[in-house]
Protein backbone atom coordinates (compact mmCIF):
# COMPACT_ATOMS: atom_id res chain seq x y z
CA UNK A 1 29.72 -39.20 26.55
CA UNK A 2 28.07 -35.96 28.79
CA UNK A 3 26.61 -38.80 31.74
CA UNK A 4 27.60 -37.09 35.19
CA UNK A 5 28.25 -33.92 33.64
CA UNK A 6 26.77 -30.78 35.90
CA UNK A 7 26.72 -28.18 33.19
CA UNK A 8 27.84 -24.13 34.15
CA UNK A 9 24.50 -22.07 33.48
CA UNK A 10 26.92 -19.29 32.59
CA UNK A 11 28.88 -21.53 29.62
CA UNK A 12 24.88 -22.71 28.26
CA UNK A 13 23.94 -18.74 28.31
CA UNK A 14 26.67 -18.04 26.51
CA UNK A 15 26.14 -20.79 23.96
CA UNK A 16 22.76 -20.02 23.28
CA UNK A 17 23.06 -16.11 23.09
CA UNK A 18 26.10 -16.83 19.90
CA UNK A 19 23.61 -19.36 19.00
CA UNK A 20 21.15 -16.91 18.17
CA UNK A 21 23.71 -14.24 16.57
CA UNK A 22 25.92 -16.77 15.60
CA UNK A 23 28.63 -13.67 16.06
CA UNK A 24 30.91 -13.62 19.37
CA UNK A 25 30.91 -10.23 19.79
CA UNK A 26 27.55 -9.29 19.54
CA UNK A 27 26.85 -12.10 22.24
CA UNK A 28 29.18 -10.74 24.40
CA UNK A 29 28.06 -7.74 24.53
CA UNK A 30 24.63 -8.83 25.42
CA UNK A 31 26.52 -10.51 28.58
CA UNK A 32 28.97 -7.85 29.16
CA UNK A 33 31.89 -9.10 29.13
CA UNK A 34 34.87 -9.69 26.76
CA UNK A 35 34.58 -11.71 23.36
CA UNK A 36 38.00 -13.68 24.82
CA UNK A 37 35.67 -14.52 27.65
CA UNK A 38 32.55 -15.63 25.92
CA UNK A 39 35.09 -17.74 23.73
CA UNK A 40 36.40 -19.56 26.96
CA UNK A 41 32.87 -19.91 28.25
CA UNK A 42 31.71 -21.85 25.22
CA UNK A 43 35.18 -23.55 24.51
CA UNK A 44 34.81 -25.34 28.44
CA UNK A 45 31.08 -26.04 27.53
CA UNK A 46 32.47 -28.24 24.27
CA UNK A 47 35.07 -29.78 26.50
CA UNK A 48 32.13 -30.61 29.05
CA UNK A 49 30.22 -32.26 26.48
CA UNK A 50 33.02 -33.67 24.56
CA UNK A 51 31.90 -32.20 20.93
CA UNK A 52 31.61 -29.18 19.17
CA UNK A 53 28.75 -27.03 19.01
CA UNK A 54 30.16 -24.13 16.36
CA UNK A 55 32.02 -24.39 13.26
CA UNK A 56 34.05 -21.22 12.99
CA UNK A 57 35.46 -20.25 9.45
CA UNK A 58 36.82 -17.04 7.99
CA UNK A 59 32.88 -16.30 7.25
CA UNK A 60 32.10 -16.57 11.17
CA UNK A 61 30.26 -19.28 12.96
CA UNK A 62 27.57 -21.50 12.33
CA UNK A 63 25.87 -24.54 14.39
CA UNK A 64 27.08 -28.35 14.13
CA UNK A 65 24.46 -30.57 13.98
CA UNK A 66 25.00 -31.52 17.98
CA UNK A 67 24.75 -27.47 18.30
CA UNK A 68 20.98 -27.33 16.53
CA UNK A 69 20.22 -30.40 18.61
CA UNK A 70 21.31 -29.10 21.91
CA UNK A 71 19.70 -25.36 21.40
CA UNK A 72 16.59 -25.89 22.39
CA UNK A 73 16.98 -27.99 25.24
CA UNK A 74 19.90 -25.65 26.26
CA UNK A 75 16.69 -22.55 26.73
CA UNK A 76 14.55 -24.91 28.34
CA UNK A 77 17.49 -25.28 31.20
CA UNK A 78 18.06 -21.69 31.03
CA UNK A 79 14.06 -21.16 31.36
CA UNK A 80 13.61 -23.70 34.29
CA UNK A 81 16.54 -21.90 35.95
CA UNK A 82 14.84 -18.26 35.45
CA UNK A 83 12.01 -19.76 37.14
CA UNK A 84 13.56 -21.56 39.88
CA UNK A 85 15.06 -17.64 41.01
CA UNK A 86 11.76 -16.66 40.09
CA UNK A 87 10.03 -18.76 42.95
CA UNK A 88 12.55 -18.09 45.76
CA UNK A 89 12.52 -13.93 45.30
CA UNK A 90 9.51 -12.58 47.93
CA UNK A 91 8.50 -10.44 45.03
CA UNK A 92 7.95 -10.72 41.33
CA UNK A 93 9.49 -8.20 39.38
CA UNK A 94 6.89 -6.60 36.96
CA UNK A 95 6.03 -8.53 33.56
CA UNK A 96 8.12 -7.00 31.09
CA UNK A 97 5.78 -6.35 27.91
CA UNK A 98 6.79 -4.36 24.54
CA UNK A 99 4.12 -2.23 22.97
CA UNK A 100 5.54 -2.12 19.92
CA UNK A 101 3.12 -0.69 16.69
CA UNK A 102 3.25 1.52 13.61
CA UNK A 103 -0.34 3.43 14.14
CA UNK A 104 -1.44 0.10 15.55
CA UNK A 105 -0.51 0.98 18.86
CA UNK A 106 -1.53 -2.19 21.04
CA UNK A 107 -1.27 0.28 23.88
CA UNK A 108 -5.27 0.61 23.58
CA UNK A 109 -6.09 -2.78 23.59
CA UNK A 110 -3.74 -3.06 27.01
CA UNK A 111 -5.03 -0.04 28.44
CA UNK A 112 -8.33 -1.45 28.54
CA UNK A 113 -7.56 -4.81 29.66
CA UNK A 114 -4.79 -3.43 32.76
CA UNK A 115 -8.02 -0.89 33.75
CA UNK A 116 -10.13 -4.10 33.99
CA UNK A 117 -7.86 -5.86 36.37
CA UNK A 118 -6.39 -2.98 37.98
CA UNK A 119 -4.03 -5.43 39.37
CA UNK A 120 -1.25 -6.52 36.87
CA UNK A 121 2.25 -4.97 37.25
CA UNK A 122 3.51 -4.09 33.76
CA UNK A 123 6.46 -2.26 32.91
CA UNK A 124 6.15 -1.48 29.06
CA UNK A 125 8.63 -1.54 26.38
CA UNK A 126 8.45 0.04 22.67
CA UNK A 127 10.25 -1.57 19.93
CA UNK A 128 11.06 -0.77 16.47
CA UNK A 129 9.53 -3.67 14.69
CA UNK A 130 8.45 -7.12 14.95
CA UNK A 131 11.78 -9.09 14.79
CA UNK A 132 13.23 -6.44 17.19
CA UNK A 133 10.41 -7.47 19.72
CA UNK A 134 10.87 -11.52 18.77
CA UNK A 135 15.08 -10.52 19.13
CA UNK A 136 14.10 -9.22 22.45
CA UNK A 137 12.03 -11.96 23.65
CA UNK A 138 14.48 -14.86 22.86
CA UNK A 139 17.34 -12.69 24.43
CA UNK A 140 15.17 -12.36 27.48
CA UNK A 141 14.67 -8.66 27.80
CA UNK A 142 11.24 -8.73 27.81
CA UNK A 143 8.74 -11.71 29.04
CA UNK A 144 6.13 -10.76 26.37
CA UNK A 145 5.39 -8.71 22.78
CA UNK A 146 2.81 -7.40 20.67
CA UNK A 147 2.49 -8.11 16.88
CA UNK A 148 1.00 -8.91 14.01
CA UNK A 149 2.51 -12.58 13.83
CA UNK A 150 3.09 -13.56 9.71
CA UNK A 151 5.10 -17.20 9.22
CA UNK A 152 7.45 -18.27 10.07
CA UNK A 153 7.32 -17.49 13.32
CA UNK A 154 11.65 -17.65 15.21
CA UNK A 155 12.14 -20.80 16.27
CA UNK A 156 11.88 -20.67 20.44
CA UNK A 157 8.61 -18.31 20.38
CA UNK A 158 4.80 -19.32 20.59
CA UNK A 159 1.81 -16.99 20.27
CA UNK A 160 -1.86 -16.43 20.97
CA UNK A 161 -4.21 -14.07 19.16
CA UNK A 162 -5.81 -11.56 21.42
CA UNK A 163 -7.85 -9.02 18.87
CA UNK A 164 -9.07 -8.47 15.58
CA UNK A 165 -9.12 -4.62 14.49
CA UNK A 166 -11.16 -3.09 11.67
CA UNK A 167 -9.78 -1.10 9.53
CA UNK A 168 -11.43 1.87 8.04
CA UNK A 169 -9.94 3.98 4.85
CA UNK A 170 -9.01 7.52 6.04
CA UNK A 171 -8.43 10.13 3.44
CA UNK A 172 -9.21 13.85 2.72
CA UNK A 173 -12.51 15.53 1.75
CA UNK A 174 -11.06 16.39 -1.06
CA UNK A 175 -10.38 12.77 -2.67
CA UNK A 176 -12.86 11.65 -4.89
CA UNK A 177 -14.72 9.02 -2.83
CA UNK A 178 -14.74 10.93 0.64
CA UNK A 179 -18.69 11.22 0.07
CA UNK A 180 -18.63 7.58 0.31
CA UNK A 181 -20.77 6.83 3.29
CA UNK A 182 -18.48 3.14 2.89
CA UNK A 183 -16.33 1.94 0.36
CA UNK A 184 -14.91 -1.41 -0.68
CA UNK A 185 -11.36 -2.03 -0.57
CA UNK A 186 -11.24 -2.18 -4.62
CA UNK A 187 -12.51 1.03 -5.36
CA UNK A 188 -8.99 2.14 -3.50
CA UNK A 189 -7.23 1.11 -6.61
CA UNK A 190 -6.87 4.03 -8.65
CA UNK A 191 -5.71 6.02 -5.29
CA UNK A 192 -2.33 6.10 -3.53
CA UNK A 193 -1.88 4.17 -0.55
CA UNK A 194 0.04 6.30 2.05
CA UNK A 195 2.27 4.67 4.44
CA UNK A 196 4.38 5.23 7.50
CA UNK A 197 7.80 3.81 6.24
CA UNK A 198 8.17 1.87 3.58
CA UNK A 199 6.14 -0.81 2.16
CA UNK A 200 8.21 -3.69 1.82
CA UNK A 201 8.14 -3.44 5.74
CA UNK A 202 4.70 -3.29 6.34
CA UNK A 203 3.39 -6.44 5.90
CA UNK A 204 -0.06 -5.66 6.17
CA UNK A 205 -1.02 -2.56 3.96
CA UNK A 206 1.81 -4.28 1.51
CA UNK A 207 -0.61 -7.55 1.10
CA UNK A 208 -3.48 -5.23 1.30
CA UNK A 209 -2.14 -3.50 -1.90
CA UNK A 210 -1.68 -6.93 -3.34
CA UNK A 211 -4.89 -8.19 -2.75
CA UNK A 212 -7.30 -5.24 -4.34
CA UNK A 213 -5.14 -4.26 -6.62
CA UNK A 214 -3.39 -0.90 -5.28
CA UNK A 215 -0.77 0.01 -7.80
CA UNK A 216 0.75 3.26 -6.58
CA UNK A 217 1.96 4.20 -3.21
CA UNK A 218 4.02 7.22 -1.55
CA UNK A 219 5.69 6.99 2.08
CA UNK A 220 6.34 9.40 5.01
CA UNK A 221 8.40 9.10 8.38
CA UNK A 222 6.50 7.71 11.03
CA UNK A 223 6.18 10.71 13.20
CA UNK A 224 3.08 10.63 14.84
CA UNK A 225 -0.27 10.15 13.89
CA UNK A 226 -0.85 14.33 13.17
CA UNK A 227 1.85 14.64 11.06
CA UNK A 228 1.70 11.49 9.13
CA UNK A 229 -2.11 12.48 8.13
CA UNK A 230 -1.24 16.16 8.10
CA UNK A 231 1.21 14.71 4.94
CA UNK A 232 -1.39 12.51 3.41
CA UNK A 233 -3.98 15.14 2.81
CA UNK A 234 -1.62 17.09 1.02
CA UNK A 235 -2.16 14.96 -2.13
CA UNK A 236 -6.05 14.63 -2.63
CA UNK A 237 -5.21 10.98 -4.29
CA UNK A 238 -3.92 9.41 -0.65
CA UNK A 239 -5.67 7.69 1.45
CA UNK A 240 -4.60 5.59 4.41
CA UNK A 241 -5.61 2.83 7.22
CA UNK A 242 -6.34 3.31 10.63
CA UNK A 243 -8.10 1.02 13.17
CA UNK A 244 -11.84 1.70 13.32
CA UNK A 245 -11.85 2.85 16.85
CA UNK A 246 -8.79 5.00 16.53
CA UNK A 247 -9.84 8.73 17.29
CA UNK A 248 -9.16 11.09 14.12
CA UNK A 249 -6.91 14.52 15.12
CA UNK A 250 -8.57 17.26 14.33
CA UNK A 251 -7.53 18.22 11.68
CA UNK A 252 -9.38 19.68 8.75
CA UNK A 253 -10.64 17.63 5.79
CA UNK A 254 -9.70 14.49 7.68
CA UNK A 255 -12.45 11.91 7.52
CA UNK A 256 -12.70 8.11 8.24
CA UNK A 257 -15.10 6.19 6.05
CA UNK A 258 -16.12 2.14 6.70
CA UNK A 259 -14.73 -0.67 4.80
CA UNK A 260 -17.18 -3.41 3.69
CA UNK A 261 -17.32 -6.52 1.60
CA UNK A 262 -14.97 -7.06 2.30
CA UNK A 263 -13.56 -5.63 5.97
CA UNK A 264 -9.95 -5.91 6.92
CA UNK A 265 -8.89 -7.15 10.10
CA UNK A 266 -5.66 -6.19 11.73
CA UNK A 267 -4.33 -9.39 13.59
CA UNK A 268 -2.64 -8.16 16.59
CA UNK A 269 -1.31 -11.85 18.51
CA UNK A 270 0.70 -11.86 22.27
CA UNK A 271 4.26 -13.60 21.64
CA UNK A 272 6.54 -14.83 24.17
CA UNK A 273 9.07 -17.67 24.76
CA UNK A 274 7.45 -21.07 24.46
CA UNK A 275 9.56 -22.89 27.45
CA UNK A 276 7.08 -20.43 29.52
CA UNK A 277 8.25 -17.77 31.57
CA UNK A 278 6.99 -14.41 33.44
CA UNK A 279 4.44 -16.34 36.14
CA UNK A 280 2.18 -12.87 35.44
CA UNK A 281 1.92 -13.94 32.18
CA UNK A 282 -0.67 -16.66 32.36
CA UNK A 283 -2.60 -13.33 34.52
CA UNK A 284 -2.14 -11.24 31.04
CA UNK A 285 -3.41 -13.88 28.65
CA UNK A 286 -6.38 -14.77 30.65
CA UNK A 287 -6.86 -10.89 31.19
CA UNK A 288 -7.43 -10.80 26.95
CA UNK A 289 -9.53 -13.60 26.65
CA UNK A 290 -11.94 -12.53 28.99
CA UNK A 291 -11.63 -8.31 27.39
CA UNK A 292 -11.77 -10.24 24.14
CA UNK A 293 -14.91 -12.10 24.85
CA UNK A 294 -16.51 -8.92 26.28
CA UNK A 295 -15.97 -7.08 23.56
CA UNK A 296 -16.09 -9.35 20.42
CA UNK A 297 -12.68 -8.66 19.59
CA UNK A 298 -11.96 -11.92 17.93
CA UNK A 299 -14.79 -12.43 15.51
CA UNK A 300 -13.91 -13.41 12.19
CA UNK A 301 -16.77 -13.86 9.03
CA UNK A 302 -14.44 -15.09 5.89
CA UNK A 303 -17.71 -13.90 4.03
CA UNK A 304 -17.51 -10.38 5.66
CA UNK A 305 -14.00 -10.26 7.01
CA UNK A 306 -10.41 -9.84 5.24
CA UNK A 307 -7.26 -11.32 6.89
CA UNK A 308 -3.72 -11.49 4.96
CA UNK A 309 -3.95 -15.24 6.45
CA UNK A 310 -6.84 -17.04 7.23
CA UNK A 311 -5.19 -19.02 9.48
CA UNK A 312 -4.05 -16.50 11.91
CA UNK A 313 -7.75 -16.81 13.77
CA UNK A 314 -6.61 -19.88 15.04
């Protein structure tokens, strides 16, 4: 049926980007032009390959079975093409990577590794949350993401875990257990977790909760690190989570006590596309495993340690 055919890269773009919204105009606009146009683009495609590869309806559009089959190796064309301009341009543009974190700002963890090479070329990105960044990757605005990577992951991204952050309890000196030279997570329960945004968004400090038995929790913009503790030791009773090595503001009455037995680990993982991509990107991962090595950042004791998933060490 398709032998002999030379497909358009422009009509598979266009297929794959209304693939992924499965709305015209919202693809379209991604490719900047008209939704008449995309329509045309993707109508010659199904004429090319003598099927359909959408089912449009009053309720909008939604793959055929030949559409879910010929997604993925419709990206992998589009991938191989990326790098074919890739390898003819006498310079690499920089690798494209979003920094993306509540007040786990990955930007420390890349700081340190870019000041050990001193040779990458990064231009940085900051998204609003995780399926922002994974929107971004698959779209191909951005060759590679931070995040703290919960299943299931989108279909057409791949991941490797880079660091393992503990996470120490801040609160105020006046809340009961600030004497506390460490606390367990369970004697949090009877306090009020404070979080930037709300909870059901926060996958971590919403399975913390779960897990040691948190029952009440209050919520603040996410404007900074000062003013989101500046809120939380208005109300003796709230406490929060920071990374261990995350420098405290000064402000008064803030302290940062341990977590033990057990101690949470923030998961932060390195997404981006699995049909490859960015050739600095192989540069960036080996970059973290040999920081991560140096450093111990991807130690894990289940006897010790606390992950949402164990699994995510692997």
């Amino acid at each position: 049926m398709v032998k002999g055919v030379d497909l358009d890269l422009a009509h598979v773009r266009a297929f794959v980007l209304a693939a992924q919204e499965l709305h015209f105009g919202r693809a379209a606009a991604a490719l900047s032009i008209s939704q008449q146009g995309l329509s045309k683009r993707i109508a010659r495609l199904e004429s090319q390959l003598g099927t359909e590869l959408f089912r449009r309806s009053g309720q909008g559009v939604q793959l055929t079975e030949v559409g879910r089959r010929f997604l993925g190796p419709a990206r992998q064309t589009l991938a191989a093409a990326d790098q074919a301009l890739a390898a003819v341009r006498e310079e690499h543009r920089p690798l494209r990577v979003d920094v993306w974190g509540h007040l786990y700002a990955p930007m420390r963890a890349l700081a340190q590794v870019a000041t050990r090479t001193g040779e990458l070329s990064l231009e940085l990105g900051h998204g609003r949350d995780l399926p922002s960044v994974a929107a971004a990757l698959l779209h191909g605005d951005i060759d590679a993401g931070f995040g703290r990577v919960h299943p299931p992951l989108p279909t057409g991204l791949t991941h490797r875990l880079v660091r393992l952050e503990p996470v120490d309890v801040v609160l105020g000196e006046g809340h009961p257990l600030a004497a506390e030279p460490a606390l367990r997570p369970e004697q949090l329960r009877d306090s009020v977790l404070w979080t930037p945004g709300a909870l059901d968004r926060l996958d971590f400090l919403r399975r913390f909760a779960e897990q040691f038995g948190i029952r009440d929790h209050a919520e603040g913009p996410n404007l900074g690190l000062d003013h989101f503790l500046a809120a939380m030791l208005s109300d003796a009773r709230r406490f929060s989570l920071l990374p261990a090595d995350v420098p405290l503001p000064r402000l008064p009455g803030a302290r940062s006590v341990p977590l033990v037995n057990p101690t949470p680990l923030y998961a932060w993982s390195l997404l981006w596309r699995d049909t490859g991509g960015h050739p600095l990107l192989r540069d960036l991962l080996t970059a973290f495993m040999t920081e991560a090595g140096r450093n111990r950042w991807l130690e894990y004791d289940p006897a010790h340690d606390w992950l949402p998933e164990p699994h995510a060490t692997t």
